[in-house]
C-alpha atoms as a PDB file:
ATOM      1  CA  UNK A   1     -20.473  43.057 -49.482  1.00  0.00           C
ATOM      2  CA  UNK A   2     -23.408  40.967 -51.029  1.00  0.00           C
ATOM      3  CA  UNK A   3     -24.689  41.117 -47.392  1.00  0.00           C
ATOM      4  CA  UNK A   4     -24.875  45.116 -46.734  1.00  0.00           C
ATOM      5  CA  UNK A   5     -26.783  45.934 -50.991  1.00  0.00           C
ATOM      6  CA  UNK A   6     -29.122  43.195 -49.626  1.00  0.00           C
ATOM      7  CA  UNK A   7     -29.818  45.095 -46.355  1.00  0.00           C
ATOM      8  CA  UNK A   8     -29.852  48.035 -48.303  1.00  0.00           C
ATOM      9  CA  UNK A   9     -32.368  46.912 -50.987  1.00  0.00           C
ATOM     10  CA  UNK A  10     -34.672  45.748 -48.023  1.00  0.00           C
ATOM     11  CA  UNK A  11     -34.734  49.432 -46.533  1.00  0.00           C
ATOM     12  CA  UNK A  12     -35.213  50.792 -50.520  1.00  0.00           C
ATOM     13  CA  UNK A  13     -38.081  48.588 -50.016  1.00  0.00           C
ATOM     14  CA  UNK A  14     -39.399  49.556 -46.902  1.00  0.00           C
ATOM     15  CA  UNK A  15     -38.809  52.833 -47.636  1.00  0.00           C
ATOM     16  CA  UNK A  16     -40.831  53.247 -50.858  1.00  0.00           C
ATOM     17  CA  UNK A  17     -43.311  50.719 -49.021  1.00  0.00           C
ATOM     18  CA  UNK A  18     -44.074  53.392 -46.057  1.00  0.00           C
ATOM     19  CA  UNK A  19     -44.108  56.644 -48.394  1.00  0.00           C
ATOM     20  CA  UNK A  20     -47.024  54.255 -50.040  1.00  0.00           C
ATOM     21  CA  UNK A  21     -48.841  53.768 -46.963  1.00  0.00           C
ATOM     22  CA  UNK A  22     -48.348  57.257 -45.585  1.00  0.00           C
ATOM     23  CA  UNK A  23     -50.319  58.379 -48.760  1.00  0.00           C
ATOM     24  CA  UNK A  24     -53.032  55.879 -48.757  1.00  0.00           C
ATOM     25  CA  UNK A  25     -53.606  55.728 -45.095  1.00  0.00           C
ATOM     26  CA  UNK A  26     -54.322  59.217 -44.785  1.00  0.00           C
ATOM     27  CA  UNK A  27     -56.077  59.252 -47.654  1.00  0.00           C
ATOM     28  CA  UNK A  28     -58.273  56.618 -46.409  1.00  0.00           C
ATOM     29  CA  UNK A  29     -58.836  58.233 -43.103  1.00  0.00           C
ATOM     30  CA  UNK A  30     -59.461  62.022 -44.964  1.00  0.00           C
ATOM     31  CA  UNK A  31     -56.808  63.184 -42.610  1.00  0.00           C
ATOM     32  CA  UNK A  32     -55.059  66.714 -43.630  1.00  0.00           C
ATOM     33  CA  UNK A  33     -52.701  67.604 -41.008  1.00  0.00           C
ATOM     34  CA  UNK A  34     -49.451  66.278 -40.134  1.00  0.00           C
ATOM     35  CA  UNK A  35     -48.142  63.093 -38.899  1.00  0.00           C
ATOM     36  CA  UNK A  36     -45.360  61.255 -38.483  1.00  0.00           C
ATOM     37  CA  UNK A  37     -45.985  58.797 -40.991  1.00  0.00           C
ATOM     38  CA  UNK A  38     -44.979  61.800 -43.316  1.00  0.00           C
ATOM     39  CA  UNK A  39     -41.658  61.175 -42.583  1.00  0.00           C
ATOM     40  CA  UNK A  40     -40.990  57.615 -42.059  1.00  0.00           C
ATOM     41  CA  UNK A  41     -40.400  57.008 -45.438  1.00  0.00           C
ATOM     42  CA  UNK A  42     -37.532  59.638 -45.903  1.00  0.00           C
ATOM     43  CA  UNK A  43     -36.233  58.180 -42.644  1.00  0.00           C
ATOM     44  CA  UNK A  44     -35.379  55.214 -44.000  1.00  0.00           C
ATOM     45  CA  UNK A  45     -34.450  55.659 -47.338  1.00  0.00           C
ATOM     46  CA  UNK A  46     -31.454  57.599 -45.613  1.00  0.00           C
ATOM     47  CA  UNK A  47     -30.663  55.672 -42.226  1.00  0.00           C
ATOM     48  CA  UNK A  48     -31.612  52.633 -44.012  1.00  0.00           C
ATOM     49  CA  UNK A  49     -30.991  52.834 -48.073  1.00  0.00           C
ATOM     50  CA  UNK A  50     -28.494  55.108 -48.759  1.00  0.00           C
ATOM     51  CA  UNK A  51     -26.127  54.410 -45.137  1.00  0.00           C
ATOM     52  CA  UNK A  52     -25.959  50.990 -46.269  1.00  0.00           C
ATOM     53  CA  UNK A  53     -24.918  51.847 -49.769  1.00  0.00           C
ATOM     54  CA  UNK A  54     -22.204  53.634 -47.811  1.00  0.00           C
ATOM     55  CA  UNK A  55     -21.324  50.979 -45.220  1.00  0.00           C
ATOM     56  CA  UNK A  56     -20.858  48.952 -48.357  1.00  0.00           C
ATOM     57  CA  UNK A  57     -18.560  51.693 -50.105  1.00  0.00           C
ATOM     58  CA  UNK A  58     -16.725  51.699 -47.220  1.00  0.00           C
ATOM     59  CA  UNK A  59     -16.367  47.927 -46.869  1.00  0.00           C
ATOM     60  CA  UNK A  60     -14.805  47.871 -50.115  1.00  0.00           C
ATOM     61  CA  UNK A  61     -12.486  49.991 -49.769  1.00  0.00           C
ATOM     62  CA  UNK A  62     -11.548  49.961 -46.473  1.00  0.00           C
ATOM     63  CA  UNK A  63     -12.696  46.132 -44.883  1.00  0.00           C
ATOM     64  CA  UNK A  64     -14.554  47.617 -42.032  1.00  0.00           C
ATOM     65  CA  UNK A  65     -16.330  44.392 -41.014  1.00  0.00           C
ATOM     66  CA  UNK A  66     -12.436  43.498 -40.025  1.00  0.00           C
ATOM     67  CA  UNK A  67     -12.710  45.830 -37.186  1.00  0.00           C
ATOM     68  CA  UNK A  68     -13.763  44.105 -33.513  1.00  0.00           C
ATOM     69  CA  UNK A  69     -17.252  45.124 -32.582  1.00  0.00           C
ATOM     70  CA  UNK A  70     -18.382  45.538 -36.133  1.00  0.00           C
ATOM     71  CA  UNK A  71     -20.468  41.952 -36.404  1.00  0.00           C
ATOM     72  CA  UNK A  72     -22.335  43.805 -32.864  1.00  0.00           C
ATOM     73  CA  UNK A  73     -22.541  46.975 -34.137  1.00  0.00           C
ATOM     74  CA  UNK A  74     -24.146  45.493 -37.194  1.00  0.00           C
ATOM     75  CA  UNK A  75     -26.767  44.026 -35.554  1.00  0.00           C
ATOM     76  CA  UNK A  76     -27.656  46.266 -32.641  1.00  0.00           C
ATOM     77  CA  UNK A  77     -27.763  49.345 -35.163  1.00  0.00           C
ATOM     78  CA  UNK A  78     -30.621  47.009 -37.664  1.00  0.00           C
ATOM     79  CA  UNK A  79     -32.697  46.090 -34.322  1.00  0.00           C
ATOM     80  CA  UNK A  80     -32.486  49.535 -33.108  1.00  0.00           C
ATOM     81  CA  UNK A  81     -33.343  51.105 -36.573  1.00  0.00           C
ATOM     82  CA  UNK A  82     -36.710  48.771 -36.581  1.00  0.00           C
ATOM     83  CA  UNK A  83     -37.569  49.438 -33.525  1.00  0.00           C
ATOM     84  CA  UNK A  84     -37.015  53.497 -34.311  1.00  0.00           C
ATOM     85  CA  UNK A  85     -38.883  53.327 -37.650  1.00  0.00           C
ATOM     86  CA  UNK A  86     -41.536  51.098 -35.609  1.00  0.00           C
ATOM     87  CA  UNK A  87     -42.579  54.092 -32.953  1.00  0.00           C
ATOM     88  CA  UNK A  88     -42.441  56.708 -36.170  1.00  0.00           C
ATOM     89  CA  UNK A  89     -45.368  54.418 -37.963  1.00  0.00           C
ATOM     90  CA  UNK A  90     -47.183  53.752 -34.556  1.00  0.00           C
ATOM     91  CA  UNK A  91     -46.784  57.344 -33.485  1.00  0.00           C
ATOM     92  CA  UNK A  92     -47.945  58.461 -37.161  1.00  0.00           C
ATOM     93  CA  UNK A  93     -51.470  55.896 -36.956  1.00  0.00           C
ATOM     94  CA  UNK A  94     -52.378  57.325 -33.779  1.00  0.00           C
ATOM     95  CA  UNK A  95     -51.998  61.036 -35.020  1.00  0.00           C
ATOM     96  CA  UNK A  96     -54.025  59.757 -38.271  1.00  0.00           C
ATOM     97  CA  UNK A  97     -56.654  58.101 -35.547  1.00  0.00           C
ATOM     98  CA  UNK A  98     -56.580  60.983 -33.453  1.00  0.00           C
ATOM     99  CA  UNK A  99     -55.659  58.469 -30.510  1.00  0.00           C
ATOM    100  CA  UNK A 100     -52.995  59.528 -27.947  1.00  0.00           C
ATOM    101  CA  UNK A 101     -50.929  56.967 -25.724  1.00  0.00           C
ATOM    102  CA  UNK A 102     -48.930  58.644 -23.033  1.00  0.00           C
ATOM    103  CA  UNK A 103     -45.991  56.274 -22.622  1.00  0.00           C
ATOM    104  CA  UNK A 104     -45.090  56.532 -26.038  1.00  0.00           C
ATOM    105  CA  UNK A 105     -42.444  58.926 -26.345  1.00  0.00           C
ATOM    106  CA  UNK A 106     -40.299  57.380 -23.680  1.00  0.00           C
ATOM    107  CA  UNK A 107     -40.591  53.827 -25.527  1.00  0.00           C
ATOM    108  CA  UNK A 108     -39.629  56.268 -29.044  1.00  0.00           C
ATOM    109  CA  UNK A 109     -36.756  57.934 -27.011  1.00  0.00           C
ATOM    110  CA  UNK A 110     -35.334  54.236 -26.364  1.00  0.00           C
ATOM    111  CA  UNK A 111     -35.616  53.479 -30.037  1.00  0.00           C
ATOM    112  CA  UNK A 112     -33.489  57.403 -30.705  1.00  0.00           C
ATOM    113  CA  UNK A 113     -30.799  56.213 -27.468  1.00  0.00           C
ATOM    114  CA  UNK A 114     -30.306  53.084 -29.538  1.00  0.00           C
ATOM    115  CA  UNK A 115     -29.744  54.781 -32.902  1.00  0.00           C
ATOM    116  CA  UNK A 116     -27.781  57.270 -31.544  1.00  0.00           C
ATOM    117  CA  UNK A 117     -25.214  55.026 -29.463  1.00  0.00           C
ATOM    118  CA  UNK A 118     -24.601  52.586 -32.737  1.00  0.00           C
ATOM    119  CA  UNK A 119     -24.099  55.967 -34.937  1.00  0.00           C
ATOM    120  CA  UNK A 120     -21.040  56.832 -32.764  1.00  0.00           C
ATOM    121  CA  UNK A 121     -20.003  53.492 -32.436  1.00  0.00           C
ATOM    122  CA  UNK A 122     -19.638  53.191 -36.203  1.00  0.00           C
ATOM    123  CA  UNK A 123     -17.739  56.445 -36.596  1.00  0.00           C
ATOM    124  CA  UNK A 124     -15.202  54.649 -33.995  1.00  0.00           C
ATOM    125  CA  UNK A 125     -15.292  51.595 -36.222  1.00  0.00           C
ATOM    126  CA  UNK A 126     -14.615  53.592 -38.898  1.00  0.00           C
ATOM    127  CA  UNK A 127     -11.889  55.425 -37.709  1.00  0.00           C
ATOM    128  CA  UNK A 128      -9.911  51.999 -36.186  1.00  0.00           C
ATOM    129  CA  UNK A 129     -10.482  51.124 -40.284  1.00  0.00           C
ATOM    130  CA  UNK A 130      -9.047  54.306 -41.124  1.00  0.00           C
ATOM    131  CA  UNK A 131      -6.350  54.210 -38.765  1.00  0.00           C
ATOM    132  CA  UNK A 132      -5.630  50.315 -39.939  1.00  0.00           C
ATOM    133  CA  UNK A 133      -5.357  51.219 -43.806  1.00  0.00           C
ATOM    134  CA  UNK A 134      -3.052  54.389 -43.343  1.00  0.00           C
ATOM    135  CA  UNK A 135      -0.949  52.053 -41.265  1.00  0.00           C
ATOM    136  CA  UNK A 136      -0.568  49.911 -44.073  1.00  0.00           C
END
């Protein structure tokens, strides 16, 4: 359980880390309109912060990291998250730059694919845990 607060701290981190540069950078750059960068922090204080405070809940009281798959899940959901939150803050400097790159929202949609496949799959790991402790 030490394993998911730790995970969870890091994304607290993060979190509070991007809301800090969101502010600054546009500061910096006298930019007044919106961006994406406005909402890269809130992103992962929830995806990030407060779903691993769950996972953890739910490891506790249910042993979900018992459940085949969940040692995959685990890590394709954290490289798919980074590479999500990654596209927000690259998308958000070139609104802030008032730069444009054409390819990016296919490369952003990979990062959503990704988020979105390891979302379901935990709601089936979670329901095999579910299914395991009303069982016993």
């Amino acid at each position: 359980m030490q394993k998911y607060f730790k995970i969870s701290t890091f994304y607290l981190i993060l979190g509070l880390a991007l809301g800090v540069f969101y502010r600054e950078y546009t500061k910096i750059n006298n930019f007044t309109g919106i961006t994406t960068l406005g909402v890269t922090h809130t992103h992962v204080l929830m995806l990030g912060f407060m779903f691993f405070m769950i996972v953890l809940l739910l490891e506790k009281n249910f042993n979900i990291s018992s459940i085949k798959g969940f040692k995959s899940w685990l890590i394709i959901y954290n490289v798919g998250f980074i590479y999500f939150i990654s596209t927000l803050v690259f998308r958000g400097v070139l609104q802030v730059n008032n730069s444009d790159f054409d390819g990016l929202s296919h490369i952003a949609g990979l990062g959503h694919v990704i988020l979105g496949i390891s979302l379901c799959w935990f709601a089936v790991i979670v329901n095999k845990s579910l299914k395991n402790y009303d069982n016993n």
